[in-house]
Protein backbone atom coordinates (compact mmCIF):
# COMPACT_ATOMS: atom_id res chain seq x y z
CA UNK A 1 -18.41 22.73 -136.04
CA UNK A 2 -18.56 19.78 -134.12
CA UNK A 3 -18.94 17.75 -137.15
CA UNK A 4 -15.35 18.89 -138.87
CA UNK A 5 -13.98 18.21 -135.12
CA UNK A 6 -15.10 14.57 -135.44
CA UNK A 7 -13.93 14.14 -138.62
CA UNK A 8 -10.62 15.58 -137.87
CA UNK A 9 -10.10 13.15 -134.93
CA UNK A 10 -11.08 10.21 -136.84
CA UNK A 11 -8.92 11.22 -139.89
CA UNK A 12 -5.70 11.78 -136.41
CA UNK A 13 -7.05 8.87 -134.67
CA UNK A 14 -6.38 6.70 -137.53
CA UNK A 15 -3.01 8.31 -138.41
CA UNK A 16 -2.19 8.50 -134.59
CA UNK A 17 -1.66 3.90 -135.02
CA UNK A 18 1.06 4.39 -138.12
CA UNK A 19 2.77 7.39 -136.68
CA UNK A 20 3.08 5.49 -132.68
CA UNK A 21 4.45 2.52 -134.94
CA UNK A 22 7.21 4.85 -136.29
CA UNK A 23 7.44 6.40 -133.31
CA UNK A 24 6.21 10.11 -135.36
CA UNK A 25 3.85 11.33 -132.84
CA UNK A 26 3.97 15.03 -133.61
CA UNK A 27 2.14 16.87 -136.16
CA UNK A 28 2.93 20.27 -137.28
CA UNK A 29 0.16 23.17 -138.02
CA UNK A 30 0.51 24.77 -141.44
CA UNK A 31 -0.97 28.44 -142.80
CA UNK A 32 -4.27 28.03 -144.56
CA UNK A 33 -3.55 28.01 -148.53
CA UNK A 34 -5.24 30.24 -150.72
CA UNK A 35 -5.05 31.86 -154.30
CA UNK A 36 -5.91 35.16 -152.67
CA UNK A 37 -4.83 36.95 -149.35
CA UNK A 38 -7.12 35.96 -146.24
CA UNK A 39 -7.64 38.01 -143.35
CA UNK A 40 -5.68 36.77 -140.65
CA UNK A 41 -8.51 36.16 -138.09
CA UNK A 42 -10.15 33.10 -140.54
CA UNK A 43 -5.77 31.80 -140.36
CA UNK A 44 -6.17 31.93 -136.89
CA UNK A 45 -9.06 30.65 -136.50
CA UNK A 46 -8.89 27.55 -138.46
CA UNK A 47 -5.17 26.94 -136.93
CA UNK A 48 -6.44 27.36 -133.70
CA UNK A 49 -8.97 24.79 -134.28
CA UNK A 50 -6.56 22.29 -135.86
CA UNK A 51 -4.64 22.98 -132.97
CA UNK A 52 -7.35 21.69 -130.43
CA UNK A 53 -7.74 18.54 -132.72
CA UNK A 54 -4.29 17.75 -132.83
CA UNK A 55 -4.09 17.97 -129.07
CA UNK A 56 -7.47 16.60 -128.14
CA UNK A 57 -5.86 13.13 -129.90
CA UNK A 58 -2.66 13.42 -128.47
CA UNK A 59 -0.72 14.86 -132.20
CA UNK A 60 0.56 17.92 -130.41
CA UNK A 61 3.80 18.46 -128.71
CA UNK A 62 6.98 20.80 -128.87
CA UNK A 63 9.18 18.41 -130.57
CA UNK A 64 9.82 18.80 -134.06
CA UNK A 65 7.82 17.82 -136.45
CA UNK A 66 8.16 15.11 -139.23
CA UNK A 67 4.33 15.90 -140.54
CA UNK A 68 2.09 18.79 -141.18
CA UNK A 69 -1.36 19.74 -140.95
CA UNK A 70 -2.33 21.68 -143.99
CA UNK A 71 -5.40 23.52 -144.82
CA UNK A 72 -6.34 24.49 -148.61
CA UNK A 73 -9.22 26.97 -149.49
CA UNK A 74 -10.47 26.36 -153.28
CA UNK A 75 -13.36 28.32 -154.53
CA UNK A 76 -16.40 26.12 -156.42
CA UNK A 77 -18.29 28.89 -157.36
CA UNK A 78 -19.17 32.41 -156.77
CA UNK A 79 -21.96 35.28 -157.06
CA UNK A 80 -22.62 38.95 -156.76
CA UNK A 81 -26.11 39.90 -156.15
CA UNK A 82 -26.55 43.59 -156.97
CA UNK A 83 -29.36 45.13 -155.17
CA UNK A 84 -29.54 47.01 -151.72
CA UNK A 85 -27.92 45.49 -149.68
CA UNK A 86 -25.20 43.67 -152.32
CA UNK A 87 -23.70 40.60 -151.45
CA UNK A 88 -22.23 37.55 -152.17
CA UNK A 89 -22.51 34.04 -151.99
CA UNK A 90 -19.33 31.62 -152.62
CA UNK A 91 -19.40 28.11 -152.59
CA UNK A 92 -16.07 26.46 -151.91
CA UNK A 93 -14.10 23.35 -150.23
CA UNK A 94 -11.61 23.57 -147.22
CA UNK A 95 -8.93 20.59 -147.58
CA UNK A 96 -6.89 18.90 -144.72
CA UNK A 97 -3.88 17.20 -146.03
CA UNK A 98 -1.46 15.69 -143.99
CA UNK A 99 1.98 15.95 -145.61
CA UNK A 100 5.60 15.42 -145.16
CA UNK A 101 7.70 18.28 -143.72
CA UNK A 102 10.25 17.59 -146.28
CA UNK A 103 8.90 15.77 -148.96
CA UNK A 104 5.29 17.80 -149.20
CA UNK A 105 3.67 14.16 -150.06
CA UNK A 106 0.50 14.38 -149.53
CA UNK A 107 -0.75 10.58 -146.97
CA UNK A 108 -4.08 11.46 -146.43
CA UNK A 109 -6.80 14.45 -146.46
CA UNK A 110 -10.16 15.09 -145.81
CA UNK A 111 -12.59 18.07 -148.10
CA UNK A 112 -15.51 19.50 -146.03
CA UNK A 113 -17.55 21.85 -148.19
CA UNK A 114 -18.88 25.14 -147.54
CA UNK A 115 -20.78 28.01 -148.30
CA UNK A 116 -20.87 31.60 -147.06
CA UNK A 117 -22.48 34.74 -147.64
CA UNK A 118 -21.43 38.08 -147.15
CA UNK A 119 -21.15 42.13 -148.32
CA UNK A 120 -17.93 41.10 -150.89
CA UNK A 121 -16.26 37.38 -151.15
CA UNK A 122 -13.46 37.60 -148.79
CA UNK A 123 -16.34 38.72 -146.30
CA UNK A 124 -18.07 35.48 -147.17
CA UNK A 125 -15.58 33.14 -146.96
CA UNK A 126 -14.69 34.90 -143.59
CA UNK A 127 -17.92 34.19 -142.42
CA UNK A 128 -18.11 30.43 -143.41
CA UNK A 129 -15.64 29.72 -141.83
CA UNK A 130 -16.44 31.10 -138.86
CA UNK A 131 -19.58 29.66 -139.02
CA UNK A 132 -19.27 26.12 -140.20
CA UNK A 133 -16.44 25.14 -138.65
């Protein structure tokens, strides 16, 4: 957890120098992007976590935004194992782009990989999350 939060401040830290020099210094929060539906508690979660980053480097304010924070799930690789208790394991990245409001360019963007395991695959990425972030 603490790891993603230092990478997240170096990746706002080093954004925070261009976006003071065009006087940009808000940065929006985006939903977490998925190809499947996500329980809201693992949106929340990570959002609330971006959030503290974003603030903790001085990226947060009321005023509207010119840039956005965006989080993208993508699945690696997944397995059932069959047995009593079943579960699954799924291997997958999380990706932090910061993009344009209104061009969706893409300036910069971090992947931190993960793995969870839990009783179906939602459960598991639920619980990586949680865990690793």
């Amino acid at each position: 957890m603490k790891r993603v939060f230092v990478i997240l401040g170096i990746l706002l830290c080093s954004l925070n120098a261009v976006l003071v020099a065009q006087e940009l210094t808000s940065i929006g929060l985006a939903h977490l992007e998925a190809d499947f539906t996500l329980p809201k508690v693992v949106d929340s979660q990570v959002k609330g976590k971006m959030r503290r980053a974003l603030a903790k480097n001085g990226l947060s304010s009321s005023s509207a935004p010119c840039l956005a924070l965006v989080p993208e799930l993508l699945i690696l690789d997944e397995s059932m194992s069959y047995g009593v208790p079943s579960y699954a394991e799924v291997e997958y990245e999380l990706v932090f782009s910061l993009r344009g409001m209104y061009s969706n360019n893409a300036f910069d963007s971090y992947t931190y990989p993960v793995k969870g395991k839990g009783r179906n695959k939602l459960n598991a990425i639920a619980k990586g999350i949680l865990r690793k972030i």
